[in-house]
C-alpha atoms as a PDB file:
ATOM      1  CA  UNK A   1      22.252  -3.024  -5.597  1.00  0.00           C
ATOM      2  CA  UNK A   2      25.313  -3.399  -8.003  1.00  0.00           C
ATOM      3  CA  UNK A   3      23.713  -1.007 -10.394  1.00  0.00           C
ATOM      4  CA  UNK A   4      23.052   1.401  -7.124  1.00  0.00           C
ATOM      5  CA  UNK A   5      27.025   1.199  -6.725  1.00  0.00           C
ATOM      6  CA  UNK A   6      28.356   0.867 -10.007  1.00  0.00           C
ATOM      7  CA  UNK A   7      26.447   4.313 -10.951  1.00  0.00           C
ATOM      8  CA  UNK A   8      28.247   5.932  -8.067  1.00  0.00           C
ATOM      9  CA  UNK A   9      31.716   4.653  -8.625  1.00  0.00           C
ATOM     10  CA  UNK A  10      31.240   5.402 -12.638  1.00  0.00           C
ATOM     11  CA  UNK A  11      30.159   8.958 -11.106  1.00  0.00           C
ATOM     12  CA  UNK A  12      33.588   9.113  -9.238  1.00  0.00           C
ATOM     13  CA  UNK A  13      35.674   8.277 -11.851  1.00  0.00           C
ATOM     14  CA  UNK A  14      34.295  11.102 -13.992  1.00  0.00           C
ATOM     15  CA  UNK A  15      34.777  13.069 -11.667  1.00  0.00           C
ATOM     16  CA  UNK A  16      37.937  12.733 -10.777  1.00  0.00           C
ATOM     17  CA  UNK A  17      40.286  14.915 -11.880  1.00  0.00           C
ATOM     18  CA  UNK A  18      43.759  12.702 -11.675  1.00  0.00           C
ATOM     19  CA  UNK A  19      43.996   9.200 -11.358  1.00  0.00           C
ATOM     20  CA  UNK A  20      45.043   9.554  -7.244  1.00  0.00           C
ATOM     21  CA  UNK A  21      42.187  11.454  -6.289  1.00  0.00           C
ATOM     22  CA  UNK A  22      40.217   8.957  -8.534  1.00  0.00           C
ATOM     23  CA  UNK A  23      42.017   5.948  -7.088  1.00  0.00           C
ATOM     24  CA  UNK A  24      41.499   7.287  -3.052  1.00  0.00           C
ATOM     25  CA  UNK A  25      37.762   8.491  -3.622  1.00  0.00           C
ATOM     26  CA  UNK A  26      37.014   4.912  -4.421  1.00  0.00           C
ATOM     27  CA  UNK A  27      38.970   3.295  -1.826  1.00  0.00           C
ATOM     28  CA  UNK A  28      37.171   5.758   0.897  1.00  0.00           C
ATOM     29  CA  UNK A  29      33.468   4.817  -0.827  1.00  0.00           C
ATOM     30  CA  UNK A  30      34.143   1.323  -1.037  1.00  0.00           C
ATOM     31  CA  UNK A  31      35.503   1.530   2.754  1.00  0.00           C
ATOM     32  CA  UNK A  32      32.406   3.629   4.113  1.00  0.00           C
ATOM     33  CA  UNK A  33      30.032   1.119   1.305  1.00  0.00           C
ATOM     34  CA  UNK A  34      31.510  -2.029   3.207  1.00  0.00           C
ATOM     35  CA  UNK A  35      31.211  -0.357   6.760  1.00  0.00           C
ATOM     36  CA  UNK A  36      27.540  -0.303   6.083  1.00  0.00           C
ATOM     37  CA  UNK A  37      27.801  -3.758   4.722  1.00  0.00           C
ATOM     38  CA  UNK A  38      26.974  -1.665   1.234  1.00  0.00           C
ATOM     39  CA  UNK A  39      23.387  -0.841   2.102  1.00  0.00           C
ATOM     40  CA  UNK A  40      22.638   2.848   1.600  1.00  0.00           C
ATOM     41  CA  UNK A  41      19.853   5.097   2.293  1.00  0.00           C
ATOM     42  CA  UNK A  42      18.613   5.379  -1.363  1.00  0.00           C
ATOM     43  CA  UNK A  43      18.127   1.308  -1.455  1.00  0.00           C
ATOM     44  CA  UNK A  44      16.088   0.704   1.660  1.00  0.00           C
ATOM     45  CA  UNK A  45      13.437   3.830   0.458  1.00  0.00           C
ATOM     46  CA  UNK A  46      13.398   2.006  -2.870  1.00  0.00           C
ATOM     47  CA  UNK A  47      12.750  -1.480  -0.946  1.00  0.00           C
ATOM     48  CA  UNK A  48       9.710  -0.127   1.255  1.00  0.00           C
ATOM     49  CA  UNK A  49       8.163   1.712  -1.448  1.00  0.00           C
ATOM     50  CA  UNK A  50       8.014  -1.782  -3.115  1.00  0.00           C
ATOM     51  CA  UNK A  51       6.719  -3.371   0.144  1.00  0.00           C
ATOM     52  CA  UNK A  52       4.082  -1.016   0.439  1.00  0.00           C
ATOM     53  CA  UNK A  53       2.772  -1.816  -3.170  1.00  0.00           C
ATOM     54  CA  UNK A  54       3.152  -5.192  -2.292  1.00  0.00           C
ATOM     55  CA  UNK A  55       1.078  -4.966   0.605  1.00  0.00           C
ATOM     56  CA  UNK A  56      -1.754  -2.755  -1.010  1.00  0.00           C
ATOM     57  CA  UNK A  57      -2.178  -5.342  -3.912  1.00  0.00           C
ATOM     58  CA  UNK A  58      -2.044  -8.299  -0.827  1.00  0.00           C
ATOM     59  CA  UNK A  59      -4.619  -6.613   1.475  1.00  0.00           C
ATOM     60  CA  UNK A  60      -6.809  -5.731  -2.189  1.00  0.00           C
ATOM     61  CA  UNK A  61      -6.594  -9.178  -3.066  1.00  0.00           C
ATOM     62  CA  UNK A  62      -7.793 -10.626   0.301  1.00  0.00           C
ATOM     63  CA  UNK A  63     -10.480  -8.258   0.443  1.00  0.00           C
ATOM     64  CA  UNK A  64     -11.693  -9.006  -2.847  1.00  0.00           C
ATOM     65  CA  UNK A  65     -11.567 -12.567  -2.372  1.00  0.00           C
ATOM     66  CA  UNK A  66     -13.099 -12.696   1.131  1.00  0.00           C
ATOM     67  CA  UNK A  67     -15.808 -14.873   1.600  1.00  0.00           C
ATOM     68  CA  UNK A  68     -19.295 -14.147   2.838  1.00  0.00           C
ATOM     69  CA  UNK A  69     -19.305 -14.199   6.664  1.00  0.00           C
ATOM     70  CA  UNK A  70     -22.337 -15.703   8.804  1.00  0.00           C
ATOM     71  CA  UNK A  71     -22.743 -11.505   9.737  1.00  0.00           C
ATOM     72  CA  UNK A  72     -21.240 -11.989  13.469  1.00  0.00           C
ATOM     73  CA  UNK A  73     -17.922  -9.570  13.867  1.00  0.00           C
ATOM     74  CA  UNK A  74     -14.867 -10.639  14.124  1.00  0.00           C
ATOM     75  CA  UNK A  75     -13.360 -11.252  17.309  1.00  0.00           C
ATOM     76  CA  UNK A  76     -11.505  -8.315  19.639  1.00  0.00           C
ATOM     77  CA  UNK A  77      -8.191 -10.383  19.004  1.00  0.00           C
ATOM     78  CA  UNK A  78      -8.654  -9.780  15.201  1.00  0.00           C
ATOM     79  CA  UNK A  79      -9.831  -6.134  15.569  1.00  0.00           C
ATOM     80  CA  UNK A  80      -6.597  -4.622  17.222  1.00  0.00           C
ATOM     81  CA  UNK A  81      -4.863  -6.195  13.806  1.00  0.00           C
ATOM     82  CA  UNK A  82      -7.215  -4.106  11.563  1.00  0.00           C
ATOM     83  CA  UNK A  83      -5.189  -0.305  10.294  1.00  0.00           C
ATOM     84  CA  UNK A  84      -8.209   0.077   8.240  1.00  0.00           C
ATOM     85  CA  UNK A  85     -11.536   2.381   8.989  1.00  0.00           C
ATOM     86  CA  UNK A  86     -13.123   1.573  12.524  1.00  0.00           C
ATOM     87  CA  UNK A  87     -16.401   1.091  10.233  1.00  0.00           C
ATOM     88  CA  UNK A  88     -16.092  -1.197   7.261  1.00  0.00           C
ATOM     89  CA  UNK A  89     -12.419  -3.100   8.217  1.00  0.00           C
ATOM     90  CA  UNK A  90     -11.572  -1.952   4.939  1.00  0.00           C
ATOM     91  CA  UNK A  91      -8.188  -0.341   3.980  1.00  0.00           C
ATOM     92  CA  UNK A  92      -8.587  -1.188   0.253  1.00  0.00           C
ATOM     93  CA  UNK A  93     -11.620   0.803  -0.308  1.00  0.00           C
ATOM     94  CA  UNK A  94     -10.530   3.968   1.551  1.00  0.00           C
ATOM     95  CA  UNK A  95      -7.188   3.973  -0.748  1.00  0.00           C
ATOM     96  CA  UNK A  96      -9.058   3.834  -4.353  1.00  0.00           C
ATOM     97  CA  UNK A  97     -11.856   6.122  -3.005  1.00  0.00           C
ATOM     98  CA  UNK A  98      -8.445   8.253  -1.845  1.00  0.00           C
ATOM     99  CA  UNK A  99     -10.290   9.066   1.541  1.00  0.00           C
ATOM    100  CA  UNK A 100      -9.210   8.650   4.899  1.00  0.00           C
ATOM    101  CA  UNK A 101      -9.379   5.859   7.272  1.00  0.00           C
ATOM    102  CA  UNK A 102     -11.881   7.342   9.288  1.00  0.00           C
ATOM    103  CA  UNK A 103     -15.412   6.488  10.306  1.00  0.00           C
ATOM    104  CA  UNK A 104     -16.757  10.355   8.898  1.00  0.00           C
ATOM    105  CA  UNK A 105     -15.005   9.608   5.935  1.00  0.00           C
ATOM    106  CA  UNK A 106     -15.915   6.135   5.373  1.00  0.00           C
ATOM    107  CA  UNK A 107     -18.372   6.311   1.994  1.00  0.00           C
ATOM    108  CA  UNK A 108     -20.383   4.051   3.809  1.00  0.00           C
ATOM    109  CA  UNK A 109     -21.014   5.263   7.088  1.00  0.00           C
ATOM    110  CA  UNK A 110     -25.010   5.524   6.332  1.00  0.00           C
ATOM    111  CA  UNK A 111     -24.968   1.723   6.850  1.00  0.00           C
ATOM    112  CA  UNK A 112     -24.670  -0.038   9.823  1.00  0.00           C
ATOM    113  CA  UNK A 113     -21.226  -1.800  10.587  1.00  0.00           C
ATOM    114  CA  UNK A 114     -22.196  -5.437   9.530  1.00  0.00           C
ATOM    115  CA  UNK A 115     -24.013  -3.921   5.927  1.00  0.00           C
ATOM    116  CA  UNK A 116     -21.059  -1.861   5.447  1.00  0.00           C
ATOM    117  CA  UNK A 117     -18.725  -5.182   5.631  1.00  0.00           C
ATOM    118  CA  UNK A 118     -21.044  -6.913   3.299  1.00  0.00           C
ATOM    119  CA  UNK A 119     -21.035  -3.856   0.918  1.00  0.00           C
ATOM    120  CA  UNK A 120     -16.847  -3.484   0.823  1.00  0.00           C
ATOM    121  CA  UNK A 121     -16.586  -6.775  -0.519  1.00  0.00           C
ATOM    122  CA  UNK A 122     -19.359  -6.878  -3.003  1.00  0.00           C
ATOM    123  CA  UNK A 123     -17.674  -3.127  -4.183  1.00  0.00           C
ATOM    124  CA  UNK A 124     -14.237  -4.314  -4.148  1.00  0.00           C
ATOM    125  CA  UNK A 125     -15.725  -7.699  -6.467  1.00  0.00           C
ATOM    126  CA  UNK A 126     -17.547  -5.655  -9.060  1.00  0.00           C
ATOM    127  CA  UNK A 127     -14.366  -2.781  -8.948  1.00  0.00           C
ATOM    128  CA  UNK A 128     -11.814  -5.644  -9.625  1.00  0.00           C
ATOM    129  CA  UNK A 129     -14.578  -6.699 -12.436  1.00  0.00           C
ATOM    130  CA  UNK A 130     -14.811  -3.955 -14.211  1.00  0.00           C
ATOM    131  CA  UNK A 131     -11.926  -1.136 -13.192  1.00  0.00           C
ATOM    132  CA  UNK A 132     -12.757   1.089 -16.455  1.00  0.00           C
ATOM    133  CA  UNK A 133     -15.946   2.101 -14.173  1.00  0.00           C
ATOM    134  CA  UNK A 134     -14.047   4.036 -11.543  1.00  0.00           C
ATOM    135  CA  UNK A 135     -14.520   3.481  -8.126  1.00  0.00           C
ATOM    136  CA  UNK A 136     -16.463   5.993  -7.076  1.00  0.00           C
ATOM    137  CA  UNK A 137     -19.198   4.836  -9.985  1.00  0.00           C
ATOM    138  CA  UNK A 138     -18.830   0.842  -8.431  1.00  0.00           C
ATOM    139  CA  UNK A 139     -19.362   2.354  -4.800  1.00  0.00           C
ATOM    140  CA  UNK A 140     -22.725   5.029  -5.924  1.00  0.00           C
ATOM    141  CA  UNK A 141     -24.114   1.707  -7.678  1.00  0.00           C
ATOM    142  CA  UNK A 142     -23.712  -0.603  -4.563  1.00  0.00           C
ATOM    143  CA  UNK A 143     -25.144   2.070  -2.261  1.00  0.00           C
ATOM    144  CA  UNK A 144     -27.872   2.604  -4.937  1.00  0.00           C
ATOM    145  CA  UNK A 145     -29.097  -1.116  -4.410  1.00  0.00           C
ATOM    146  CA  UNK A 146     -28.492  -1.393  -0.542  1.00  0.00           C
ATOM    147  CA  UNK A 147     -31.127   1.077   1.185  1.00  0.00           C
ATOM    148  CA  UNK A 148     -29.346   3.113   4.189  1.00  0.00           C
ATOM    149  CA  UNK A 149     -30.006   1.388   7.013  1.00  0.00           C
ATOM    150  CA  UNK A 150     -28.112   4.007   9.628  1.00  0.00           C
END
C-alpha cells in the first residue's frame, strides 16, 4: 500500500509544474487518500485477485488430499455449499480441464455420480503427481481404466 501511494505522489511531483500546484495536488490526494482511509480501487482488485489464487490452490489441495469416502453422498446441508459441477463436486478439475462447471461439460459425465467422485480424486492425485503429463492426458488415462458405467 505505501508503494501504491508513494508511486502516485512521486507521479505528482513530476508533474507539477511549480512548487504550489505541487504542494496543493498533494494536500488534495492525501485529503481524498485519508477520506477513504487510503484504500483505493487499484488495491482491493489486486487483493481479490490474490484471494482467488488463494482459494483455487485451497480447494486443489483439499481435493487432492480427500480421503476415500464409504460411496454414500454427502448430505443436502453440504451440497448447497458446493460452486463446483452438479456431477463430480469438483471445481478443481473443471478449472485445469478449463471447462465449465456444468454437468454436459463435466469430462466425466459417462460415469455415474458416485464413480465420477471416486475418479476426481484419483485424477487430481496422479495430476498433482506428475503435472508435466497435462491434465487432459491424467483424465483420458483414468477414464481409460474405469469402464463407463452411465
Amino acid at each position: 500500500m505505501i508503494r501504491f501511494h508513494s508511486k502516485k505522489l512521486l507521479y505528482i511531483r513530476q508533474s507539477s509544474r511549480s512548487k504550489k500546484i505541487h504542494i496543493l495536488r498533494t494536500y488534495a490526494y492525501l485529503r481524498d487518500a485519508r477520506a477513504k482511509s487510503f484504500n483505493d480501487i487499484a488495491l482491493t482488485e489486486v487483493m481479490w485477485n490474490k484471494m482467488y489464487e488463494l482459494e483455487s490452490m485451497n480447494c486443489l489441495l483439499s481435493e487432492a488430499t480427500a480421503t476415500e469416502d464409504s460411496g454414500k453422498a454427502k448430505s443436502g446441508k453440504d451440497d448447497k455449499k458446493q460452486d463446483g459441477c452438479p456431477h463430480c463436486k469438483s471445481i478443481a478439475l473443471h478449472q485445469h480441464a478449463k471447462v465449465a462447471h456444468t454437468k454436459a461439460a463435466c469430462p466425466l459425465k459417462g460415469y455415474k455420480a458416485e464413480t465420477a467422485r471416486k475418479l476426481v480424486r484419483q485424477i487430481l492425485r496422479d495430476y498433482n503427481k506428475d503435472k508435466a503429463k497435462g491434465m487432459a492426458a491424467v483424465i483420458e488415462e483414468a477414464k481409460s481404466k474405469t469402464p463407463e458405467d452411465g
